[in-house]
Protein backbone atom coordinates (compact mmCIF):
# COMPACT_ATOMS: atom_id res chain seq x y z
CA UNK A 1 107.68 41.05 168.66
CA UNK A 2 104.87 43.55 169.08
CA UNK A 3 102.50 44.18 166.69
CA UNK A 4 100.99 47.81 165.96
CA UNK A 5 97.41 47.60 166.91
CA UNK A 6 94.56 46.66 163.98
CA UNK A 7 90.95 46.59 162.96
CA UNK A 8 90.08 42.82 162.34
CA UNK A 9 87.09 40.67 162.19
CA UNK A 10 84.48 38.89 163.85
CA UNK A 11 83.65 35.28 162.68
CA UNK A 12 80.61 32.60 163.40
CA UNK A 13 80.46 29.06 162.24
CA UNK A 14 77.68 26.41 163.00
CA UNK A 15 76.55 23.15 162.32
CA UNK A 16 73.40 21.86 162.72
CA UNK A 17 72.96 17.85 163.19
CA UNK A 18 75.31 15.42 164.38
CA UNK A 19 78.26 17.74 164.16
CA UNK A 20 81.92 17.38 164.32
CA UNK A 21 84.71 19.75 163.97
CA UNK A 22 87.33 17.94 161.47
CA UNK A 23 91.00 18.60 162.32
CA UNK A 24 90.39 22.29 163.96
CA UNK A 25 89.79 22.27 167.93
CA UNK A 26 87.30 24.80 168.62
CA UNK A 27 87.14 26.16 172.23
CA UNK A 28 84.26 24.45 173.18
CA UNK A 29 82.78 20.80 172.62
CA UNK A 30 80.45 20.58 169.30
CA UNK A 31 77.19 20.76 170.59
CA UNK A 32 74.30 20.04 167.67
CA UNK A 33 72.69 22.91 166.68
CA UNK A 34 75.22 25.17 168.26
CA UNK A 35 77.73 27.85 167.23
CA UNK A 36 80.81 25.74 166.97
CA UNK A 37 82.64 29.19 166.91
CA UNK A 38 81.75 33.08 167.45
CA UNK A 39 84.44 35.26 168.62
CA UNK A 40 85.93 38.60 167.50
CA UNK A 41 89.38 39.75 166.63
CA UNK A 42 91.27 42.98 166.17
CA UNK A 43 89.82 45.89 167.31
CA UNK A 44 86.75 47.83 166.75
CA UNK A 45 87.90 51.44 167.68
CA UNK A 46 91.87 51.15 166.67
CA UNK A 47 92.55 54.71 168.21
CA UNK A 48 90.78 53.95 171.32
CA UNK A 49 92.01 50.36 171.44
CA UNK A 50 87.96 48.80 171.89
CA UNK A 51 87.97 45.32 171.07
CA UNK A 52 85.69 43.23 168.64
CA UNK A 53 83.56 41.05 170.17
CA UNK A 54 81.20 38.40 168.64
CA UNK A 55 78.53 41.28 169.39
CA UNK A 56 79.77 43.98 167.29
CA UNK A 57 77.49 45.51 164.90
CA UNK A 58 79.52 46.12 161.29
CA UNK A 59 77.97 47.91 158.15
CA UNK A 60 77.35 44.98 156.05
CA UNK A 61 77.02 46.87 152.79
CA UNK A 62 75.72 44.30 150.03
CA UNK A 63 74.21 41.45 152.64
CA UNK A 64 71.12 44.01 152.72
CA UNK A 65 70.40 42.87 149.24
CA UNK A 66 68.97 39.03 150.39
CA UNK A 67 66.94 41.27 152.76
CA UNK A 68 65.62 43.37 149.80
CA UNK A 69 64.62 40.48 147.87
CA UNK A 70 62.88 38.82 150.70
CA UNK A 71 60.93 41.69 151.66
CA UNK A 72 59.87 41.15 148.11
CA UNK A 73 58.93 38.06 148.29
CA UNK A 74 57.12 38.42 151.36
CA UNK A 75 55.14 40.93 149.81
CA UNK A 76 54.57 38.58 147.11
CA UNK A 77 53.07 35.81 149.90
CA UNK A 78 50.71 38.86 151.34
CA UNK A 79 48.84 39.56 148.00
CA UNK A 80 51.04 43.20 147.76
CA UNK A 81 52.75 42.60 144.32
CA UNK A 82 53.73 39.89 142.01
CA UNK A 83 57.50 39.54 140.51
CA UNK A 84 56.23 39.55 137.55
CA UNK A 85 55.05 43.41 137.97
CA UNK A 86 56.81 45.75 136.21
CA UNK A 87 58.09 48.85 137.79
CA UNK A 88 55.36 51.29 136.02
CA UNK A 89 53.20 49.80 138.65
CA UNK A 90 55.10 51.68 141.47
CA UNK A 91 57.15 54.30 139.34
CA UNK A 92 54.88 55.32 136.25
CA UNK A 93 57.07 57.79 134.67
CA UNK A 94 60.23 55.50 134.75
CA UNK A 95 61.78 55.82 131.36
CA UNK A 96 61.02 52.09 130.00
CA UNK A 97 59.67 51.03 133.15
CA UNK A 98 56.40 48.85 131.50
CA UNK A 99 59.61 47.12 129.86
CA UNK A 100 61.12 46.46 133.03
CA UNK A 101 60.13 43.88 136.04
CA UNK A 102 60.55 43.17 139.29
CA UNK A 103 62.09 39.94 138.58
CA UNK A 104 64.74 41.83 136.30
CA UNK A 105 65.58 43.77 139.17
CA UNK A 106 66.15 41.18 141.32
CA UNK A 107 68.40 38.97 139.11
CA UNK A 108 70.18 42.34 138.06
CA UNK A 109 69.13 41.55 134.27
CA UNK A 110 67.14 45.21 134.27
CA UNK A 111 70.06 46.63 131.96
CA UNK A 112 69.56 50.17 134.37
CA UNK A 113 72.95 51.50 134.33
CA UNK A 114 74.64 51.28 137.82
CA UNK A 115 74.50 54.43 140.20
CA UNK A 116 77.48 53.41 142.12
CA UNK A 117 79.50 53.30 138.90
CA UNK A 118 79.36 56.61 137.68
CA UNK A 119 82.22 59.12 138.69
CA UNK A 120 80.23 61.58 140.74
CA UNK A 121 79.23 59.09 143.13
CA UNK A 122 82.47 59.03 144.94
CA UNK A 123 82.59 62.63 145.24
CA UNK A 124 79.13 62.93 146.99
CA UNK A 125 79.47 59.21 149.33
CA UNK A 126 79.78 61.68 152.80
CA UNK A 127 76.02 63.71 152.02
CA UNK A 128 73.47 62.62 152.87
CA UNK A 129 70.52 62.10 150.55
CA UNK A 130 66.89 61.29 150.37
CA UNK A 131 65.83 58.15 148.76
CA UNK A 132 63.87 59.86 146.00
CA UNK A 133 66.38 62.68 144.85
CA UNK A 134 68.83 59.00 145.20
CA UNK A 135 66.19 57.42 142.61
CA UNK A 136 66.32 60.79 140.44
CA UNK A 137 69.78 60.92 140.74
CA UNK A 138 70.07 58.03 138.06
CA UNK A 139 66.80 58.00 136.18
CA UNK A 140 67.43 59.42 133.03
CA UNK A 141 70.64 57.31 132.46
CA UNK A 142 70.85 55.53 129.40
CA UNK A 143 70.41 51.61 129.77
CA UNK A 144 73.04 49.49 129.38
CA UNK A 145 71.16 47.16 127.41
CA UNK A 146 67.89 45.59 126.66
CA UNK A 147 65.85 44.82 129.83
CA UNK A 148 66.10 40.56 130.55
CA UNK A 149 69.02 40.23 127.68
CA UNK A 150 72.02 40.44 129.82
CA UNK A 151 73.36 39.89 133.41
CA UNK A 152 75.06 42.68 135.07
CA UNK A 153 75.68 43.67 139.13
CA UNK A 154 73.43 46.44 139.63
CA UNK A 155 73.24 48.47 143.25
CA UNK A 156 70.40 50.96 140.80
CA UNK A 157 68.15 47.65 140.88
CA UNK A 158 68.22 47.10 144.44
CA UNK A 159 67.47 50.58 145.35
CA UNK A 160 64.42 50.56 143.26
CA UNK A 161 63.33 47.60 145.11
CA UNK A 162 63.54 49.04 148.54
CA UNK A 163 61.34 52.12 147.26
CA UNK A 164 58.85 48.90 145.90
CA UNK A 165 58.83 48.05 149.30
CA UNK A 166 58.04 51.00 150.81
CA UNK A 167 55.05 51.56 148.13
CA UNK A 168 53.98 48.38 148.62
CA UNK A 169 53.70 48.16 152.41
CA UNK A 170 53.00 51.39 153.33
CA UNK A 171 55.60 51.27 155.46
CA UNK A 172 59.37 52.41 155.89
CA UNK A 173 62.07 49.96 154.62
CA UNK A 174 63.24 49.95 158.47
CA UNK A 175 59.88 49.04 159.81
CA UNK A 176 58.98 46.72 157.23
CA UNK A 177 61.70 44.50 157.90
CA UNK A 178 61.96 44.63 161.35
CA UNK A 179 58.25 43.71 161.86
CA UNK A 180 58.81 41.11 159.22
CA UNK A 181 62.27 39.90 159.80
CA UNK A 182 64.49 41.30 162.66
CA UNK A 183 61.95 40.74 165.41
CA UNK A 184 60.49 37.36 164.66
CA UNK A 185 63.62 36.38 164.27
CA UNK A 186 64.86 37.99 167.66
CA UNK A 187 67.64 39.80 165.51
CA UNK A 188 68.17 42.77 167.95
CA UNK A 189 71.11 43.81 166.44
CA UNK A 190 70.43 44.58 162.84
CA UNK A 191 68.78 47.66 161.36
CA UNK A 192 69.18 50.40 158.84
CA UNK A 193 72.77 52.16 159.76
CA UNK A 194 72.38 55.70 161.39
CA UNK A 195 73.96 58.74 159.40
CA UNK A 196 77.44 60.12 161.46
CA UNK A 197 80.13 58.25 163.05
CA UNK A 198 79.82 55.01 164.84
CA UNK A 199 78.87 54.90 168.28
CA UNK A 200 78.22 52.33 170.65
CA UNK A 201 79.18 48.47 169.63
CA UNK A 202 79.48 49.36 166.13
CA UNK A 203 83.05 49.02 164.56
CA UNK A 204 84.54 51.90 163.06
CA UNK A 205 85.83 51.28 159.09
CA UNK A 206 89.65 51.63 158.01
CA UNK A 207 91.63 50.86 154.85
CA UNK A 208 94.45 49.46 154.09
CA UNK A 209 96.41 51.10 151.98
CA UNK A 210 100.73 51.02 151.35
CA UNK A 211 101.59 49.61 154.70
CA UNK A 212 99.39 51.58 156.65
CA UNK A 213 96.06 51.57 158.49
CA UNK A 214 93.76 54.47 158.43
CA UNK A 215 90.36 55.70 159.32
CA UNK A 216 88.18 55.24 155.87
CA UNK A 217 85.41 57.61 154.92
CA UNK A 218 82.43 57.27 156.27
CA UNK A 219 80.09 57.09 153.94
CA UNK A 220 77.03 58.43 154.73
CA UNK A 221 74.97 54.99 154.19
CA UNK A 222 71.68 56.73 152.51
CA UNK A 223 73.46 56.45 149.68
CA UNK A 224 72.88 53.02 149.55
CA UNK A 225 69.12 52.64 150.22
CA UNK A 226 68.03 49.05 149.70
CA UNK A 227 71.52 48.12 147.93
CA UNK A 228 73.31 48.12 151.00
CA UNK A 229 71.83 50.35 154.01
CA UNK A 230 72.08 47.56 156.90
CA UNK A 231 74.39 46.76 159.81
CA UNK A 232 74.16 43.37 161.74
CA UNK A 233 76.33 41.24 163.76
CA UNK A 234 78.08 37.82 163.29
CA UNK A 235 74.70 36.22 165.74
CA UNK A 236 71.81 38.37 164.30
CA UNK A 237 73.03 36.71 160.52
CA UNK A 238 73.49 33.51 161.52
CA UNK A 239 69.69 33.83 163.11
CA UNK A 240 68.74 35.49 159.49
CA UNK A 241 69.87 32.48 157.69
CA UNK A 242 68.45 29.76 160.10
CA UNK A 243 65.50 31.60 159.66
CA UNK A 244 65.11 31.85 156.72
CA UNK A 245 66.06 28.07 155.36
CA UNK A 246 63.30 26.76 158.32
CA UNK A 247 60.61 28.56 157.13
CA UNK A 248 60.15 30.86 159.77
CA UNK A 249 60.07 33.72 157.46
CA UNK A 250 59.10 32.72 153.76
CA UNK A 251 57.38 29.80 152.44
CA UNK A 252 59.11 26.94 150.47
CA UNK A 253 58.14 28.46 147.56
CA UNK A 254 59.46 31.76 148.03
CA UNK A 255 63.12 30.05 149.30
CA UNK A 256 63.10 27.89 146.44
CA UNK A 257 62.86 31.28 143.58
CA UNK A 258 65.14 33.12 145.94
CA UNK A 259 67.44 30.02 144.94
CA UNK A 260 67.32 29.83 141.62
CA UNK A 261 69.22 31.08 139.40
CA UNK A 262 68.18 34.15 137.21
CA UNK A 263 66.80 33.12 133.57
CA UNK A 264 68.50 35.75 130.43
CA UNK A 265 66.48 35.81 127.11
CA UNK A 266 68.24 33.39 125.17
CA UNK A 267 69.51 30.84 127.68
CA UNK A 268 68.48 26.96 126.91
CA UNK A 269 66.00 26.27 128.83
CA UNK A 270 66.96 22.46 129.26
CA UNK A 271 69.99 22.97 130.49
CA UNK A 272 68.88 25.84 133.56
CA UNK A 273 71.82 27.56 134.96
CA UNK A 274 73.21 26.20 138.47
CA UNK A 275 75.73 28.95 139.45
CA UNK A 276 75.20 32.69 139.19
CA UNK A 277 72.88 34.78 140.94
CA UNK A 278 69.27 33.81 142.02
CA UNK A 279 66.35 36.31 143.67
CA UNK A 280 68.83 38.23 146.21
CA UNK A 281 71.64 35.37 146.47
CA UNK A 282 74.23 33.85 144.09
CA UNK A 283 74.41 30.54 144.34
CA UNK A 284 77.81 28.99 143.26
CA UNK A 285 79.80 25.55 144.83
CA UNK A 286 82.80 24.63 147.02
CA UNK A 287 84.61 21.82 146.42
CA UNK A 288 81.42 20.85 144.49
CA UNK A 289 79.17 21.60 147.05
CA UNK A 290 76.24 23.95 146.26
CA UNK A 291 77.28 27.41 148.76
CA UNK A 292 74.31 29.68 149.15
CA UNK A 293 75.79 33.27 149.92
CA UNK A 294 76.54 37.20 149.25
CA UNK A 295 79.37 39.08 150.04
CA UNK A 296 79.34 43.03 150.93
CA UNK A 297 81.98 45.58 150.66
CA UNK A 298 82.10 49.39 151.25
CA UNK A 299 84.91 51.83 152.66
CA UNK A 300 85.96 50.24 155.41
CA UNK A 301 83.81 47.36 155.84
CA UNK A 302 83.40 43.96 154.11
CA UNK A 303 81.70 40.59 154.79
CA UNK A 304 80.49 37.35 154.21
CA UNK A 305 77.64 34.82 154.44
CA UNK A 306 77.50 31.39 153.09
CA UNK A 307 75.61 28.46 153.76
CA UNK A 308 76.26 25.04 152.46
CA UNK A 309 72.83 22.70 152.68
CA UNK A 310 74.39 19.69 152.17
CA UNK A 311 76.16 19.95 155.29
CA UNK A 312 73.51 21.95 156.63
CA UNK A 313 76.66 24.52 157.82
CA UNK A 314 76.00 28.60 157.90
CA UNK A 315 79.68 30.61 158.16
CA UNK A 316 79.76 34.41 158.75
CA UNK A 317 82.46 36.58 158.55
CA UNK A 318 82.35 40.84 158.74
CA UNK A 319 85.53 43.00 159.12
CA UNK A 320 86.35 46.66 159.39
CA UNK A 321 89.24 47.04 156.83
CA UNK A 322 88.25 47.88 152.93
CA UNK A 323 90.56 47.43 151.66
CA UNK A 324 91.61 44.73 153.54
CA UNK A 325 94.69 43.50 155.76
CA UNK A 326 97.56 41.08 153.87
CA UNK A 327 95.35 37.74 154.59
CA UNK A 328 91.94 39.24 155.58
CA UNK A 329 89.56 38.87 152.82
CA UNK A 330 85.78 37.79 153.85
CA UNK A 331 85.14 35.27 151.24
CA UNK A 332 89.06 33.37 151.97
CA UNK A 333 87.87 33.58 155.66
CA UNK A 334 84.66 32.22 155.18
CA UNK A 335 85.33 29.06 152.83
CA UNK A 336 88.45 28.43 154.92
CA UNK A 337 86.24 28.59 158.32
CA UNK A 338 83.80 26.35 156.23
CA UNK A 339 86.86 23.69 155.00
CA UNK A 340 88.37 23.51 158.94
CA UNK A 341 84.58 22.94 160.44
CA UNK A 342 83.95 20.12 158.05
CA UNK A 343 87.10 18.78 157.70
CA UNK A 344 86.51 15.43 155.96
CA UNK A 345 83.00 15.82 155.20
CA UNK A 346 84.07 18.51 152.96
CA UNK A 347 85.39 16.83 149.56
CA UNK A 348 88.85 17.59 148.83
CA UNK A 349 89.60 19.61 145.71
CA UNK A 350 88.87 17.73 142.71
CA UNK A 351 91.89 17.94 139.43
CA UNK A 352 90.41 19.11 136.61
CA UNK A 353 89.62 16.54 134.22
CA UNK A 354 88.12 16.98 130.52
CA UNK A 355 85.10 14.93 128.97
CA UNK A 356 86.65 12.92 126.87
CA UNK A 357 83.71 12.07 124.83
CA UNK A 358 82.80 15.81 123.17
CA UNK A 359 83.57 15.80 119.36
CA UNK A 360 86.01 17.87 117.01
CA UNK A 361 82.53 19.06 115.55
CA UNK A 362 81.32 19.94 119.46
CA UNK A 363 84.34 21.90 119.01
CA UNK A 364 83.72 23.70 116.22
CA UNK A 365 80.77 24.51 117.00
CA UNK A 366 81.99 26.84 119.53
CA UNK A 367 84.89 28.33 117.54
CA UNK A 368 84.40 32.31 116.50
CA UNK A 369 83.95 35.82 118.42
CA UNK A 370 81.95 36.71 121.00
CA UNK A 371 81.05 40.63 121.75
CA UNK A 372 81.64 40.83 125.64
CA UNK A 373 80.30 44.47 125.53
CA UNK A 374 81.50 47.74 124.28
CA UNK A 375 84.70 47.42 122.57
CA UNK A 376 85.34 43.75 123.79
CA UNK A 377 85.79 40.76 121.99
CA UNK A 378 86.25 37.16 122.92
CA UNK A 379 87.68 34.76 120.31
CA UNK A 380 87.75 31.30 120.86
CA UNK A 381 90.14 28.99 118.46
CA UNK A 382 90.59 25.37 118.41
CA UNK A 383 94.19 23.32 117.58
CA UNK A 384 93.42 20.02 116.83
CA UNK A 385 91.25 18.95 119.69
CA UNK A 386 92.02 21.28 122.25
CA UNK A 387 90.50 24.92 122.15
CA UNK A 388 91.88 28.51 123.67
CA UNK A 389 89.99 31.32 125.06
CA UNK A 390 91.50 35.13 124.18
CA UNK A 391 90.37 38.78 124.40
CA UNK A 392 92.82 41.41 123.41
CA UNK A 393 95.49 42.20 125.43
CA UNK A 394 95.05 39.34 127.88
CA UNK A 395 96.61 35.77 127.53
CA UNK A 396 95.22 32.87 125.52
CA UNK A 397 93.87 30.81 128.14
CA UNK A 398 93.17 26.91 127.38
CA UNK A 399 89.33 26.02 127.81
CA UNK A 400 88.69 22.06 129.05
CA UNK A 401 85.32 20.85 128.27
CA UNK A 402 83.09 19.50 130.99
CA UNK A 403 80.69 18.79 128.61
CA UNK A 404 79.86 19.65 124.70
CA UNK A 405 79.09 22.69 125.94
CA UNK A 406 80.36 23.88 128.94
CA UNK A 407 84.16 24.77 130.07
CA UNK A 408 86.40 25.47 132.50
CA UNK A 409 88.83 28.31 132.27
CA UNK A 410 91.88 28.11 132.81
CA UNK A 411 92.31 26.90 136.19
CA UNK A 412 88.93 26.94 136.67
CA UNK A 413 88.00 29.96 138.45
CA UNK A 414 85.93 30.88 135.88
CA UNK A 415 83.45 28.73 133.27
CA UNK A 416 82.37 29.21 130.23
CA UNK A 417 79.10 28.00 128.55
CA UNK A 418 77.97 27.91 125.19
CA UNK A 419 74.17 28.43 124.43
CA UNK A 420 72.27 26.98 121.31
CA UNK A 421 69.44 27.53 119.41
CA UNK A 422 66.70 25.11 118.40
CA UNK A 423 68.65 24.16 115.46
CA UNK A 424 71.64 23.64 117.19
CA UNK A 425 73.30 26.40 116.24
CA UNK A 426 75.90 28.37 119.10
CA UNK A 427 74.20 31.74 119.85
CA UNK A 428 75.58 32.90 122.54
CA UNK A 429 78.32 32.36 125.55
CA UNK A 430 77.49 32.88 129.03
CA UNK A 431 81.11 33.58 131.23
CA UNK A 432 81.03 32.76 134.32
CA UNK A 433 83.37 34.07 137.40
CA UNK A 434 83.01 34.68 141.39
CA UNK A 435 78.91 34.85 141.04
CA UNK A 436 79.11 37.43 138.27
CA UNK A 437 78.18 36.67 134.65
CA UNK A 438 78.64 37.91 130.90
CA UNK A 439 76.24 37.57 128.08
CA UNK A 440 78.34 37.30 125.45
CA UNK A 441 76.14 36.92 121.53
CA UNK A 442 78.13 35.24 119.39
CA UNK A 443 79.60 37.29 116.04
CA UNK A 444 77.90 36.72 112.70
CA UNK A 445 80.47 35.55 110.25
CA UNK A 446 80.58 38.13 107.12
């Protein structure tokens, strides 16, 4: 049986120290330090049947964002700006900007409403645009909420930040990080993506849609800015990352914020968050193993990069079908890649088990409604000593307690976590689900 011809992917695995490949055969011998695998699949140019190579360059929409926030940083090390500035300092008319930081901005806790969002932007993703009628373009929208109260994924933030940059430098985003980033780092094939169709080795974009492939639209990528402008290959990120975790690019210091995760007003202080997104990175686990990553998506292109330090393992993965091929999502391709280089050494899935020390008054504690956001409310109930999870029209979902105050889900794709106040009173819930996040203020009883 033939098979009609498709766009595909192009993957990268490695592992540095002693290696070892688990139950997958790569092609070659596991060398230490060495790309256990980097090949392409599918095709590049569909219509002209041009293969994908480990070499071909892919829009990698969202990646750029790491790239944003370590320009940042690296402007923090050279005396340029602090994260603590607010945007006033590079923006003075910003409505609210001397409420506003450059740390909020990173974490996506600014509360500016997201560009990408509104319904126009679809209509105009083909023009082109210059980065300050992009920045105008959103301005004078309303905030979504108070600036540091709230987590949500914000592509307005990150363009702000590549204009910082700019200010900041003196130089183009482009030039700053390739004399920063791309060529220390020998990354020859990464860059900010040209306007017009794709020439060269870069992969044209398609969609999936009802059983058929198609050509996507090609977005015309200055609509993105610093939220997702770059293209790179499979090699050039895997060079990025290395990079980047061996201090050829930022200092200990500056890796270590980058991983951290993002502090809301009103989170416990004690008990700092360990998932959820950091200074350009969300930081989550697999199999209970801390991942390092970001994903990227945009018409016709998606991808992938996570690294797992305890294993000391970087995985890559960029395709050219949004939406994607039955079986080729970025972030299944990636953690399965990850599970099949490790075998063994990765822990097996783990059953979800409850803490069976947290009290009926624990449980109480945490009983009542929780505004999720305009319109949206989560109750949580207990029945006898087990407690349910509801918002309208949706299922009530069981809740098992990891602790007395954090739960899984469900199945545990998603966690919830309940936040106190110095008298021990439940404030707040923070939800929890593939590196996004809720702030959720509890309901004052009447």
């Amino acid at each position: 049986m033939t098979h009609p011809p498709r766009p595909g992917a192009s993957a990268f695995a490695l592992r540095n120290g002693d290696g070892g490949a688990g139950d997958l055969c790569w092609p070659d011998p596991v060398v230490p330090g060495r790309g256990l695998l980097e090949k392409g699949y599918g095709l590049a140019d569909v219509e002209s049947r041009v293969a994908i190579t480990s070499g071909t360059r892919f829009r990698i929409g969202s990646i750029t964002k790491p790239f944003t926030a370590a320009a940042i940083l690296k402007l923090q090390e050279q005396g340029k700006l602090r994260v603590e500035d607010t945007l006033a300092k590079f923006i003075p008319d910003w409505p609210r900007g001397a409420e506003v930081t450059l740390y909020h901005l990173l974490t996506h806790t600014s509360g500016i409403s997201n560009y990408t969002a509104k319904p126009t932007f679809s209509a105009n993703v083909t023009q082109g645009i210059a980065l300050d009628d992009l920045i105008r373009s959103f301005r004078d929208d309303p905030y979504d909420f108070a600036p540091g109260t709230q987590f949500r994924y914000d592509n307005s933030g990150y363009v702000l930040l590549g204009f910082v940059v700019e200010k900041a430098s003196g130089l183009s985003y482009a030039d700053y990080l390739h004399r920063e980033f791309f060529e220390p780092l020998g990354m020859k094939d990464t860059g900010v993506d040209e306007a017009g169709p794709a020439i060269g080795r870069h992969a044209l974009g398609y969609s999936y849609d009802g059983g058929v492939v198609r050509r996507s639209v090609n977005w015309d990528i200055s609509r993105l800015a610093g939220a997702g402008v770059l293209h790179s290959t499979v090699g050039d990120l895997y060079r990025w990352n290395e990079g980047l975790l061996n201090g050829r690019i930022l200092s200990a210091a500056s890796v270590k914020a980058a991983f951290t995760v993002g502090f809301v007003a009103g989170d416990d202080a004690r008990f700092p968050e360990e998932t959820g997104y950091g200074l350009g990175w969300i930081i989550d686990t697999l199999r209970g193993q801390r991942e390092i990553g970001h994903g990227g998506e945009l018409a016709g292109f998606g991808g992938y990069l996570l690294r797992l330090p305890a294993h000391e393992l970087t995985v890559v993965v960029l395709l050219n079908s949004v939406p994607q091929l039955p079986g080729l999502q970025q972030w299944m391709l990636a953690r399965n890649i990850a599970a099949a280089t490790l075998g063994q050494a990765l822990p097996p899935e783990q059953p979800l088990t409850a803490a069976a020390t947290v009290t009926v008054a624990a449980l109480d504690a945490i009983v009542g409604r929780y505004d999720m956001g305009p319109g949206v409310v989560l109750s949580v109930t207990r029945e006898e000593n087990r407690v349910f999870f509801e918002v309208a029209g949706r299922p009530k979902t069981e809740m098992f307690p990891r602790s007395d105050r954090a739960f899984y889900v469900g199945a545990g794709a998603a966690e919830a976590t309940f936040v106190s106040d110095g008298s021990g009173k439940v404030v707040k819930a923070i939800l929890k689900q593939a590196g996004g996040r809720i702030d959720a203020p509890k309901i004052p009883v009447p």
